[in-house]
C-alpha atoms as a PDB file:
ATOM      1  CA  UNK A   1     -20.056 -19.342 -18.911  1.00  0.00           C
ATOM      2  CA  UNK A   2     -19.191 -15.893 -18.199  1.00  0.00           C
ATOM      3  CA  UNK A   3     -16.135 -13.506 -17.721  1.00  0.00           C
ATOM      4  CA  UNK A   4     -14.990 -10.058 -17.600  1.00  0.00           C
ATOM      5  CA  UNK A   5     -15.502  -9.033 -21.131  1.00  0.00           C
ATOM      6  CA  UNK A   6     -11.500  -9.191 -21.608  1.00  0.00           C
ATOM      7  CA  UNK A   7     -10.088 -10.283 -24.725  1.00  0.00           C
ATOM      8  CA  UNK A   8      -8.122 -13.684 -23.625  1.00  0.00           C
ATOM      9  CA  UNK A   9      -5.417 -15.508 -26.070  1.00  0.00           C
ATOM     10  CA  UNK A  10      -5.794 -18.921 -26.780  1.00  0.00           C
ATOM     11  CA  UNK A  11      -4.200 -20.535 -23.652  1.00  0.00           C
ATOM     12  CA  UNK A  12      -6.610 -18.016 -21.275  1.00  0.00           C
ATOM     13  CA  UNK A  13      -4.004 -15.784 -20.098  1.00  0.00           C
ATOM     14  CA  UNK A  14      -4.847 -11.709 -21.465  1.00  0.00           C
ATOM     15  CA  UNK A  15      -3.401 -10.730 -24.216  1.00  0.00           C
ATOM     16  CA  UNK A  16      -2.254  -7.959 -21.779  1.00  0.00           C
ATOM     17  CA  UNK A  17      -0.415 -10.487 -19.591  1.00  0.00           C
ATOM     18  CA  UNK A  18       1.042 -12.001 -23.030  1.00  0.00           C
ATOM     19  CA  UNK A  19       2.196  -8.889 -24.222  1.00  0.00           C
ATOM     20  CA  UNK A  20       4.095  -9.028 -20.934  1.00  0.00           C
ATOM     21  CA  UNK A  21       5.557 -11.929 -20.618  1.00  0.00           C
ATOM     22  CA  UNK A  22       7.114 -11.198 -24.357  1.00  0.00           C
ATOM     23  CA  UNK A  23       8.594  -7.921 -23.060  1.00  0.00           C
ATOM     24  CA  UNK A  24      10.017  -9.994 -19.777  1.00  0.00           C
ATOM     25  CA  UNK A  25      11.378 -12.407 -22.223  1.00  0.00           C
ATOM     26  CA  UNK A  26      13.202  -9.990 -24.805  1.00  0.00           C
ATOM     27  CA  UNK A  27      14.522  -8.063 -21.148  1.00  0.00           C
ATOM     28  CA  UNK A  28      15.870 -10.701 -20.060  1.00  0.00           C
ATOM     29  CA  UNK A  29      14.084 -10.444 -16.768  1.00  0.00           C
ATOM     30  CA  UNK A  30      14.085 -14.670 -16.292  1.00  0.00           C
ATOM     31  CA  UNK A  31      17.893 -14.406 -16.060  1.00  0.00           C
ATOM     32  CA  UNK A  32      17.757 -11.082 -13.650  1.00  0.00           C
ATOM     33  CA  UNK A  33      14.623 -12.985 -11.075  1.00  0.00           C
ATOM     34  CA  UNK A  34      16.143 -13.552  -8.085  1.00  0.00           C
ATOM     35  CA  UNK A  35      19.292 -12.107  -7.697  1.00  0.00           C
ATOM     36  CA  UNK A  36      18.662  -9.786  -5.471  1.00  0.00           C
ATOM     37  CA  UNK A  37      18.639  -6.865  -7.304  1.00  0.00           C
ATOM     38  CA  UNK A  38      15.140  -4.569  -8.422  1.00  0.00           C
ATOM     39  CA  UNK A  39      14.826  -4.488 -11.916  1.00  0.00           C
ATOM     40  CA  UNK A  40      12.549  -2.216 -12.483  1.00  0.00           C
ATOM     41  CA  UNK A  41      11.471  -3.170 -15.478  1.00  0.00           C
ATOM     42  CA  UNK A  42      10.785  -6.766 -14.905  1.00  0.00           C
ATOM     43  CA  UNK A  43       9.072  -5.770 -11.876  1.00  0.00           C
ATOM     44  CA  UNK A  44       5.433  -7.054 -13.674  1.00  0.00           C
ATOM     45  CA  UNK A  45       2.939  -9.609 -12.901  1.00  0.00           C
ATOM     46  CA  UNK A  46       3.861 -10.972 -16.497  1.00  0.00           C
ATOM     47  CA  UNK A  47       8.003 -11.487 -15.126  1.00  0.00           C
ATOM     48  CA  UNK A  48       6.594 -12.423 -12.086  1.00  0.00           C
ATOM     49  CA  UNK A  49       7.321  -8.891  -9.732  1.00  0.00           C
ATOM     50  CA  UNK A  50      11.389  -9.666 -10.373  1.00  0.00           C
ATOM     51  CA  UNK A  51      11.537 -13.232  -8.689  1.00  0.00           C
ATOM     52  CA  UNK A  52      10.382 -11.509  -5.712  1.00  0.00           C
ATOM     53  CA  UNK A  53      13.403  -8.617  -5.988  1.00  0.00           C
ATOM     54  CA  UNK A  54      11.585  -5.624  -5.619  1.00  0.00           C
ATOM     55  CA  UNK A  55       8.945  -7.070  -2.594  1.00  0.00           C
ATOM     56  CA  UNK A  56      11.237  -9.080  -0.515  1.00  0.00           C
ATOM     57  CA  UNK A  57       9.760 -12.020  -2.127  1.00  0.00           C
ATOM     58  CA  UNK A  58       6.105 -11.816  -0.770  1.00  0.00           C
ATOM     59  CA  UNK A  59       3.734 -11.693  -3.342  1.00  0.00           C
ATOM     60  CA  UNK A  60       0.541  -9.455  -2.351  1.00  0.00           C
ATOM     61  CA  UNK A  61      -1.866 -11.301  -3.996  1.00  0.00           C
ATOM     62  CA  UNK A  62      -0.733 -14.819  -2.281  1.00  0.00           C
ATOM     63  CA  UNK A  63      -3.693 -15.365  -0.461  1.00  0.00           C
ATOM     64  CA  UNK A  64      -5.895 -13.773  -2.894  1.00  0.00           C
ATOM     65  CA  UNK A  65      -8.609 -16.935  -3.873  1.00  0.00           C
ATOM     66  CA  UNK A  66     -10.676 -15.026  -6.652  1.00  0.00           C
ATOM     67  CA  UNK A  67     -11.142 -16.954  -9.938  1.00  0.00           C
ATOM     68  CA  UNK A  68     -10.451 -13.406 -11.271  1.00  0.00           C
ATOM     69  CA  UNK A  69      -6.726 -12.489 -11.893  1.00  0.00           C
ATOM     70  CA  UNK A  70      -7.104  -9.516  -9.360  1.00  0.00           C
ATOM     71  CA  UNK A  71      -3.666  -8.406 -10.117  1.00  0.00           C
ATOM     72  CA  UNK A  72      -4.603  -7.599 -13.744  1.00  0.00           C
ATOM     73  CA  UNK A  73      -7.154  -5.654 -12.617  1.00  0.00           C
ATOM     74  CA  UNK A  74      -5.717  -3.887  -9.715  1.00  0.00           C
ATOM     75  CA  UNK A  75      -6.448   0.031  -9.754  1.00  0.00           C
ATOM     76  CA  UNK A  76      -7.865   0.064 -13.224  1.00  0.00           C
ATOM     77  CA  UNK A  77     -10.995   2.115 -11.940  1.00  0.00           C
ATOM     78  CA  UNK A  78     -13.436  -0.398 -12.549  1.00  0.00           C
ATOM     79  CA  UNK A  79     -14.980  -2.261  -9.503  1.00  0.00           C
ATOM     80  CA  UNK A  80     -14.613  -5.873  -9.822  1.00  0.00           C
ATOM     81  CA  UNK A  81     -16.494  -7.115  -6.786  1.00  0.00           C
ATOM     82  CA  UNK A  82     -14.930 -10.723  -6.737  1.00  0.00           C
ATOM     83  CA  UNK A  83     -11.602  -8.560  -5.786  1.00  0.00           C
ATOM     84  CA  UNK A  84     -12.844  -6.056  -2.977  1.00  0.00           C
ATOM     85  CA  UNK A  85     -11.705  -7.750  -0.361  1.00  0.00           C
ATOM     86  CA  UNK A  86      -8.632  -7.552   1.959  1.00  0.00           C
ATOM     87  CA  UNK A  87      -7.044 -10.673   0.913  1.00  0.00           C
ATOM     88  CA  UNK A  88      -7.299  -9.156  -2.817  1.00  0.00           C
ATOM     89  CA  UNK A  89      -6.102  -6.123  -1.531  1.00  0.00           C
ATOM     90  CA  UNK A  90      -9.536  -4.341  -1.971  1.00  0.00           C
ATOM     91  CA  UNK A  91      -9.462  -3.810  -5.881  1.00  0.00           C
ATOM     92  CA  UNK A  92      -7.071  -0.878  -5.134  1.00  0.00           C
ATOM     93  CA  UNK A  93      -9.805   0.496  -3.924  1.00  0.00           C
ATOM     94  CA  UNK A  94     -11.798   0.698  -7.677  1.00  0.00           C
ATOM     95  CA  UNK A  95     -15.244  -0.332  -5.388  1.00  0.00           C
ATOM     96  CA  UNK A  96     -14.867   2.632  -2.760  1.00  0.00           C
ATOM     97  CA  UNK A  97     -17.948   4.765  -3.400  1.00  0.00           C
ATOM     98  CA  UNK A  98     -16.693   8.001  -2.388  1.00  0.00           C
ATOM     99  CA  UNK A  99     -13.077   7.249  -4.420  1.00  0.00           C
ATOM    100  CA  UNK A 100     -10.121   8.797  -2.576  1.00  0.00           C
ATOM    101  CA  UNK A 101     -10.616   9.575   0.807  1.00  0.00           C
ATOM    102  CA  UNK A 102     -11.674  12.986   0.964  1.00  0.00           C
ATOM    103  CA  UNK A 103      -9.034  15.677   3.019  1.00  0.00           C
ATOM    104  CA  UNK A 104     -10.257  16.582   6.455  1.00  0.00           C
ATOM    105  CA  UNK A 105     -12.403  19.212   7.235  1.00  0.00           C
ATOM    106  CA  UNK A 106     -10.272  22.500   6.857  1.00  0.00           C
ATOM    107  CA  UNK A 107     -12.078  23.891   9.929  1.00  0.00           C
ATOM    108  CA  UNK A 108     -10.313  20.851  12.301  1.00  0.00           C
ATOM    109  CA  UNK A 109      -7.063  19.816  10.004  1.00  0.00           C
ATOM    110  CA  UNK A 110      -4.808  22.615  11.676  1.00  0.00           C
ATOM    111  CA  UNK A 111      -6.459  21.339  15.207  1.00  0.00           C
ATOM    112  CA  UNK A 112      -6.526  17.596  14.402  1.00  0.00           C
ATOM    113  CA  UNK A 113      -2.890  17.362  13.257  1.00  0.00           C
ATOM    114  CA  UNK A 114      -1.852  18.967  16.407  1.00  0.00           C
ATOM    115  CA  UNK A 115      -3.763  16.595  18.316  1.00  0.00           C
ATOM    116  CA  UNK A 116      -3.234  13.505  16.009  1.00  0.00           C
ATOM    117  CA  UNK A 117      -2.386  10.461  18.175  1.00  0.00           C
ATOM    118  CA  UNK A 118      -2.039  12.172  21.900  1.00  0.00           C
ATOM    119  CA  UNK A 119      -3.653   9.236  23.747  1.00  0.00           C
ATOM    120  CA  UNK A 120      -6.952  11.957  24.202  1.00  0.00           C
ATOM    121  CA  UNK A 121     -10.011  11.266  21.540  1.00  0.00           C
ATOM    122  CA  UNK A 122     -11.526  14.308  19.989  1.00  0.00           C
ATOM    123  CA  UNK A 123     -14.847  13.251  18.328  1.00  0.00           C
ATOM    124  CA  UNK A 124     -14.002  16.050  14.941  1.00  0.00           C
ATOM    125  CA  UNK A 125     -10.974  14.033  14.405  1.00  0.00           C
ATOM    126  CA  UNK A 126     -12.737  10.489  14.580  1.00  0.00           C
ATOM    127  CA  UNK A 127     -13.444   9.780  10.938  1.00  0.00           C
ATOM    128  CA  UNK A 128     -11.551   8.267   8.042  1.00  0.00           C
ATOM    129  CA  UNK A 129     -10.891  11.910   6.573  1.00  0.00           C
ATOM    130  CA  UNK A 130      -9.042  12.684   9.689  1.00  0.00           C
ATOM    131  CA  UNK A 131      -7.480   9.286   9.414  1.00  0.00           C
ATOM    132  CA  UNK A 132      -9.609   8.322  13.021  1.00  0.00           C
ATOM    133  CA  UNK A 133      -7.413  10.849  15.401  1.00  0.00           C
ATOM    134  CA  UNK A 134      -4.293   8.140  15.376  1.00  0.00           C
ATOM    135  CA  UNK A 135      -7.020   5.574  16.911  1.00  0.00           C
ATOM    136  CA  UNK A 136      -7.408   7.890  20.106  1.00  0.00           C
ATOM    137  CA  UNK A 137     -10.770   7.334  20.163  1.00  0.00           C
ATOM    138  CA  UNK A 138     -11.078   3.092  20.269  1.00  0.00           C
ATOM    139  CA  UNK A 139     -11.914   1.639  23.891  1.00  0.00           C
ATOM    140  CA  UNK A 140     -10.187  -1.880  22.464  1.00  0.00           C
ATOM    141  CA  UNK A 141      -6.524  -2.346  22.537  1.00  0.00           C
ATOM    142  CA  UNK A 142      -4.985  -1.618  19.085  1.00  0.00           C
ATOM    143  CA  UNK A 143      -4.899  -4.832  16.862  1.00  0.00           C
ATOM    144  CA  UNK A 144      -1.361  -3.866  14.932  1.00  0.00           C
ATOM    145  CA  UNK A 145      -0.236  -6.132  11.266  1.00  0.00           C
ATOM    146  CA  UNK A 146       2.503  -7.986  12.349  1.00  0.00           C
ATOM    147  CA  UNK A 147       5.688  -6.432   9.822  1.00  0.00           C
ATOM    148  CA  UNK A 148       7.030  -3.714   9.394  1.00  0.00           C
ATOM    149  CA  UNK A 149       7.550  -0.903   6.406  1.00  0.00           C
ATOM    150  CA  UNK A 150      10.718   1.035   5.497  1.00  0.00           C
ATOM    151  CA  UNK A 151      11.192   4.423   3.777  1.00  0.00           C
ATOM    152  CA  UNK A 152      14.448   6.388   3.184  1.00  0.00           C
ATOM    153  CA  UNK A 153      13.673  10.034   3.253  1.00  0.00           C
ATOM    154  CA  UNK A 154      15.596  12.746   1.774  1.00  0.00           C
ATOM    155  CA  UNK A 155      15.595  15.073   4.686  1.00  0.00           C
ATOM    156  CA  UNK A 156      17.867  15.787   8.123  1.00  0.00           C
ATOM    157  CA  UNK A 157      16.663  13.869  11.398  1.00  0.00           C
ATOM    158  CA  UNK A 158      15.325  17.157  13.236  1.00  0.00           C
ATOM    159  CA  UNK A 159      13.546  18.015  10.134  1.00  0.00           C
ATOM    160  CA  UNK A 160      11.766  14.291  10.670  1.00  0.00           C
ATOM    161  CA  UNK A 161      10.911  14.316  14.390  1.00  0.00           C
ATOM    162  CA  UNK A 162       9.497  18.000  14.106  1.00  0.00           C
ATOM    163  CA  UNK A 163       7.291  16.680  11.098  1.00  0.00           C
ATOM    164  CA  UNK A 164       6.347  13.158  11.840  1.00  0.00           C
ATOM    165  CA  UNK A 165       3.159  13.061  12.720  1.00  0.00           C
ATOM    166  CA  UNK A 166       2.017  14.669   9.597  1.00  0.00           C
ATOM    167  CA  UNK A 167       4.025  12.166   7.656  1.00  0.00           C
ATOM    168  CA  UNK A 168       2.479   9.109   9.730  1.00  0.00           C
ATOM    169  CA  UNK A 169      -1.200  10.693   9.183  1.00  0.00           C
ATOM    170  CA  UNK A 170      -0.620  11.738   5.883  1.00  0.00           C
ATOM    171  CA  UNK A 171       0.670   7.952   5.188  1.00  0.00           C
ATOM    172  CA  UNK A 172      -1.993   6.663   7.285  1.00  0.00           C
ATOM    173  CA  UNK A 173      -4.411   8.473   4.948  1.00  0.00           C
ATOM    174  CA  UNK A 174      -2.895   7.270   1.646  1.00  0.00           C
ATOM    175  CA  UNK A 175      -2.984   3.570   2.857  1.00  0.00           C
ATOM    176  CA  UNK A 176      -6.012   4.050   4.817  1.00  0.00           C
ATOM    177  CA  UNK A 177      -4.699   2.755   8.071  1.00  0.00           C
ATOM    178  CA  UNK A 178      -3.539   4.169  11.277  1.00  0.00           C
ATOM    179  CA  UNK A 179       0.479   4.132  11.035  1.00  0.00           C
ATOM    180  CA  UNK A 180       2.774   4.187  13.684  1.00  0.00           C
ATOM    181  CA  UNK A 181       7.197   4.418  13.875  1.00  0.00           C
ATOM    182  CA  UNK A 182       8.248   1.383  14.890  1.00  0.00           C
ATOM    183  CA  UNK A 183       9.433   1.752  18.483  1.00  0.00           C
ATOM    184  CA  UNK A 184      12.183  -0.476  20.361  1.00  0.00           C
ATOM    185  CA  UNK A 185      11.704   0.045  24.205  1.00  0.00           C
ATOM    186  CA  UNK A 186      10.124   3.282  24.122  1.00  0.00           C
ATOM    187  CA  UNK A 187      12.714   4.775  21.530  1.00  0.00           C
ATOM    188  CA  UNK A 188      11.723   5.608  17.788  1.00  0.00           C
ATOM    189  CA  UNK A 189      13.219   3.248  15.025  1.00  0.00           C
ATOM    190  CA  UNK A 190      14.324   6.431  13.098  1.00  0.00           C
ATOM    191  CA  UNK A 191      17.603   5.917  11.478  1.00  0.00           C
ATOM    192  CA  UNK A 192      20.365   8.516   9.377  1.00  0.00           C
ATOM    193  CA  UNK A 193      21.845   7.062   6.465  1.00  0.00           C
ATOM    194  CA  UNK A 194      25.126   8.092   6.158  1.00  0.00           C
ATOM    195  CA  UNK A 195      26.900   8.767   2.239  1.00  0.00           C
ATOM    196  CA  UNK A 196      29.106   5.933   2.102  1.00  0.00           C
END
């Protein structure tokens, strides 16, 4: 029989996940699940992410099938195989060889930002570094995740347009994916919150 070399308590959930559940259980947290409000600090594997406050319900690790509890060992820079894949969210990327992806080459970063998702491929920009030149560069149509992500910004709408594509690429880069604004017949879903 084997395992991860991780001290378990006598029911086989870590004593890390234990200590958890305690800390959900002297916050309160079953009582605050659900009601539609993030509490931060019940936002845990252990309290069960809120009741599904703080992620609109959707757990990421639904479809994750690994006898391993890959959420225990998300991002905790060791490579657990069993969890490097997509439907285990890739280990938080603890298996990448090369660790974060590396900046672009300072010669082409000025030139592929510029140039980042024009509809015209330039081969310096094609590579994960350069976050693929916004996909300019594929002959297949664009296979896009269904779903959508939001962000509230602290900065005025001009200040957005004239810096967007850095902040897509730059995002793109961090999630390793090409990402796009959300358009709705041709016009970007960019939106002003206004101080209610």
């Amino acid at each position: 029989m084997g395992g991860v070399g991780r001290k378990a308590a006598p029911n086989g959930i870590s004593e890390e996940l234990l200590r958890d559940k305690i800390q959900c259980a002297s916050q309160g947290c079953h009582d605050k699940a659900g009601n539609g409000i993030c509490d931060e600090d019940c936002n845990t594997p252990g309290c069960d992410f809120d009741g599904g406050d703080c992620s609109l319900g959707v757990s990421p690790w639904a479809n994750c099938t690994s006898p391993l509890r890959c959420w225990e060992l998300f991002k905790n820079k060791i490579c657990d195989e069993e969890c490097n894949n997509p439907e285990c969210l890739f280990d938080g990327h603890d298996c990448d060889v090369r660790g974060d992806v590396q900046p672009c080459n300072p010669i082409y970063d000025a030139y592929c930002q510029s140039h980042y998702a024009n509809g015209r491929c330039d081969d310096g920009c094609n590579n994960a570094e350069c976050n693929w030149d916004g996909l300019d560069c594929e002959n297949e149509p664009s296979i896009l995740a269904l779903g959508s992500v939001s962000m509230v910004l602290e900065m005025d709408l001009p200040t957005f347009k004239n810096m967007s594509v850095a902040f897509v690429r730059s995002i793109g880069r961090q999630l390793r994916t090409t990402v796009r604004i959300k358009l709705d017949q041709q016009v970007i879903l960019v939106f002003v919150l206004l101080n209610l």
